[in-house]
N, C-alpha and C. Protein backbone atom coordinates (compact mmCIF):
# COMPACT_ATOMS: atom_id res chain seq x y z
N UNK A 1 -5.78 31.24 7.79
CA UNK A 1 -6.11 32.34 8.67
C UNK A 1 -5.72 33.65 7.99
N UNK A 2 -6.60 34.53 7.61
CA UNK A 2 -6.37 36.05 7.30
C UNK A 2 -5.50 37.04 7.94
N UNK A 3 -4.50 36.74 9.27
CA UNK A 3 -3.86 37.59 9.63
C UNK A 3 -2.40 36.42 9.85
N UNK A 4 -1.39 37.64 8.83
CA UNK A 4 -0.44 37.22 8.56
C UNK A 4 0.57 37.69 9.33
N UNK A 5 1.93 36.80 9.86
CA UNK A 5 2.95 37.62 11.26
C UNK A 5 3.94 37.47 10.19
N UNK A 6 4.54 38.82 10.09
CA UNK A 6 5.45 39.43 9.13
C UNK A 6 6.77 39.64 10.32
N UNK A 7 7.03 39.00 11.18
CA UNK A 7 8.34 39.08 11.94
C UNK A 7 9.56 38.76 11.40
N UNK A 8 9.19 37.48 10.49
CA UNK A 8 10.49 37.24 10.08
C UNK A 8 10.97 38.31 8.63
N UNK A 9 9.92 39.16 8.23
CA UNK A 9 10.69 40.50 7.11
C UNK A 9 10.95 41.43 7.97
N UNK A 10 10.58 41.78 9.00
CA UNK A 10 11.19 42.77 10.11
C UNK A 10 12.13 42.25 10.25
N UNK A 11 12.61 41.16 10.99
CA UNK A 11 14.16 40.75 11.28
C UNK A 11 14.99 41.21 10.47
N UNK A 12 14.54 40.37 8.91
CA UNK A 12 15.40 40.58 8.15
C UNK A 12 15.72 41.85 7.57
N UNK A 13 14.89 42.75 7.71
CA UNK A 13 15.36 44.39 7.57
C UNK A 13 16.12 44.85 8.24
N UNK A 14 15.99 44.13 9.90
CA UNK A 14 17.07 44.95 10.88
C UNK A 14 17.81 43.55 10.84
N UNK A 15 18.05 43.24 9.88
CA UNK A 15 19.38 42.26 9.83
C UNK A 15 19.70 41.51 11.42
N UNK A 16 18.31 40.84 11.94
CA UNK A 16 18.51 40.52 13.07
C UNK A 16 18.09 39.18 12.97
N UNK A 17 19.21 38.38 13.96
CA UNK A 17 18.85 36.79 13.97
C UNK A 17 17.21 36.51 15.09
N UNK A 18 16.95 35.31 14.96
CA UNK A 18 16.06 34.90 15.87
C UNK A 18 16.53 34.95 17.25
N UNK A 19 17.59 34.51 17.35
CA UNK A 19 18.56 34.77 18.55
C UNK A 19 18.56 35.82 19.84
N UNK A 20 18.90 36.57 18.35
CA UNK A 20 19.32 38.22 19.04
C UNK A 20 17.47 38.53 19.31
N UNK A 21 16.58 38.25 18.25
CA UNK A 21 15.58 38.49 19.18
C UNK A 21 14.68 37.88 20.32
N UNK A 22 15.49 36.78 20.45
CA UNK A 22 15.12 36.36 21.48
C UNK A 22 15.68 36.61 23.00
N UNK A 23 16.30 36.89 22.75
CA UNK A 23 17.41 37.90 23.78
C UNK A 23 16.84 38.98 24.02
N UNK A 24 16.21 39.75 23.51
CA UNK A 24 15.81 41.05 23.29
C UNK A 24 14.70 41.27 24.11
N UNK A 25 14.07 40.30 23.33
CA UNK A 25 12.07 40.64 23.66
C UNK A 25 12.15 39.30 24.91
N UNK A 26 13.09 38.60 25.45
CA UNK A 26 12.85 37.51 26.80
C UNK A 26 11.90 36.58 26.36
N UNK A 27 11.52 36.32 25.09
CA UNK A 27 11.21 35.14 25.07
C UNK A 27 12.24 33.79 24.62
N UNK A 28 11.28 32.74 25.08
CA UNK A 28 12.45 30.98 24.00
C UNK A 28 12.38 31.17 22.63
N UNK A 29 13.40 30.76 22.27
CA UNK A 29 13.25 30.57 20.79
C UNK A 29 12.35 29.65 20.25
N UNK A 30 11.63 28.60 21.06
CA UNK A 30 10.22 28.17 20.92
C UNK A 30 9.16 28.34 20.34
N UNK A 31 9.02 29.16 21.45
CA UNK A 31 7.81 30.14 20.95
C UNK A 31 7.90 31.45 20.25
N UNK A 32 8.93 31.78 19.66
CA UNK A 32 9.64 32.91 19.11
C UNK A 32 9.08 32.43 17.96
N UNK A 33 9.35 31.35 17.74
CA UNK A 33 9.50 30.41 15.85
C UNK A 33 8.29 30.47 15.83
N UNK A 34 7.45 29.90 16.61
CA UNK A 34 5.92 29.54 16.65
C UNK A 34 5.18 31.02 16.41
N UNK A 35 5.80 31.81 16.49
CA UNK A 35 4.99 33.05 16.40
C UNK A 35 5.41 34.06 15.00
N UNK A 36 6.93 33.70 14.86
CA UNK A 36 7.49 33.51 13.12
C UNK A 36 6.78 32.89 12.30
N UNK A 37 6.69 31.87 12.51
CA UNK A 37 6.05 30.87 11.49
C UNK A 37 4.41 31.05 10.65
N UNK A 38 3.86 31.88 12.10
CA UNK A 38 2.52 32.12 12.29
C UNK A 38 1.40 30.88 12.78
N UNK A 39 2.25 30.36 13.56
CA UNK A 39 1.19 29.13 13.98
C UNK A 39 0.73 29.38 15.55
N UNK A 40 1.18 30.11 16.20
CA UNK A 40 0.59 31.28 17.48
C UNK A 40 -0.77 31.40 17.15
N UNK A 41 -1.47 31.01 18.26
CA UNK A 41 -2.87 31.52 18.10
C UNK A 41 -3.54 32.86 18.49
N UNK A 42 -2.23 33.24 19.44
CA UNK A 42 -2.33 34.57 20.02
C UNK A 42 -1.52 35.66 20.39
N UNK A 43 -1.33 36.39 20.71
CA UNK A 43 0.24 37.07 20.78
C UNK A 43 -0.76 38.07 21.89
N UNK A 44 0.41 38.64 22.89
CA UNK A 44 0.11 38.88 23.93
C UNK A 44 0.21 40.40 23.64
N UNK A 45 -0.24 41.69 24.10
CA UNK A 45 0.13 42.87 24.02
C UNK A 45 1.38 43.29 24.39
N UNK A 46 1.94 42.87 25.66
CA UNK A 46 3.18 42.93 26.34
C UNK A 46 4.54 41.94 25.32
N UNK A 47 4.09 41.17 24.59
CA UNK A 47 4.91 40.31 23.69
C UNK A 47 4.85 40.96 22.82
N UNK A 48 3.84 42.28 21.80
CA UNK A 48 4.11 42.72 20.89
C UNK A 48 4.83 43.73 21.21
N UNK A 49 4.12 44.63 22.10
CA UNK A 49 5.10 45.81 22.47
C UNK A 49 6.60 45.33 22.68
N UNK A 50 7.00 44.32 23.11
CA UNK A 50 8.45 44.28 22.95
C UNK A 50 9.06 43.67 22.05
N UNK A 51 8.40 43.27 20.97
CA UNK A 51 8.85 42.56 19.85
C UNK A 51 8.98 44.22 18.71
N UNK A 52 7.76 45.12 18.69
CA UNK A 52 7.84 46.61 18.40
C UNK A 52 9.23 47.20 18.54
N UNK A 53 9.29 47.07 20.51
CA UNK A 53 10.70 48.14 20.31
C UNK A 53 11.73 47.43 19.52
N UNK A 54 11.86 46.04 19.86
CA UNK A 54 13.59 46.08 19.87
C UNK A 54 13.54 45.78 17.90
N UNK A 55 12.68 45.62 17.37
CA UNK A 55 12.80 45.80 15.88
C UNK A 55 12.58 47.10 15.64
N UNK A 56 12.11 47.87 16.46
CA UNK A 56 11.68 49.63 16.08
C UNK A 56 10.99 49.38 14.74
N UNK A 57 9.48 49.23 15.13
CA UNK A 57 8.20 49.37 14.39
C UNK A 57 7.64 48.94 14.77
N UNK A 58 6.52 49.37 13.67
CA UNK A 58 5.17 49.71 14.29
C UNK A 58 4.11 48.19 14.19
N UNK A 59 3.04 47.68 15.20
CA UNK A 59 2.42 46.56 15.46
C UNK A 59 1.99 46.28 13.73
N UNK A 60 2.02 47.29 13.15
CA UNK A 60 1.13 47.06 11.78
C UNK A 60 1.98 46.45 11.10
N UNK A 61 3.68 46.53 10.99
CA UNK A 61 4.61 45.72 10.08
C UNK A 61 4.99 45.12 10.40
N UNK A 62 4.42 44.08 11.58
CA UNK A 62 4.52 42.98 12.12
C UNK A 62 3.17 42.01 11.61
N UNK A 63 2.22 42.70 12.02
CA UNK A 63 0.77 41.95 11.92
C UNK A 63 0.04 42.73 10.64
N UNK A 64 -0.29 41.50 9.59
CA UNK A 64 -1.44 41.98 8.58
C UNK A 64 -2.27 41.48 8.92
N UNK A 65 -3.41 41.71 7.55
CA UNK A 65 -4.66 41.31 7.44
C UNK A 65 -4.93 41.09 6.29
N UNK A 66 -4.95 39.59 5.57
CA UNK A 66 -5.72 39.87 4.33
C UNK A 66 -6.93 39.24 4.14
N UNK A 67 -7.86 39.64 3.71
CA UNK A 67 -9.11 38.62 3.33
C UNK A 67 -8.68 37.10 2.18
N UNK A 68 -9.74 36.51 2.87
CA UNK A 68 -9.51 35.11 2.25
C UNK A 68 -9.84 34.94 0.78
């Protein structure tokens, strides 16, 4: 799939566990991983916007795009 979830290099910039963001943004660590991993088929607007604040950035250094 051409669009890549860059959450787990955000974390690791704000030196933040899966934990702490799961705490943060109210989701399980479940589906937290599943959406780390990039095996999410979808991500919700209300799930990005709060995955945005509490890493402070922007939807774009979370979510790429590369051609195949």
């Amino acid at each position: 799939m051409p669009i890549i979830v860059n959450v787990d290099v955000m974390m690791a910039k704000r030196k933040m566990s899966l934990n702490e963001l799961s705490e943060k943004v109210d989701l399980t660590l479940s589906n937290l991983s599943i959406l780390k991993t990039g095996k999410a088929k979808a991500v919700r607007f209300s799930t990005l916007d709060a995955i945005c604040r509490a890493l402070d950035c922007q939807p774009g250094d979370v979510l790429e795009y590369r051609s195949e």
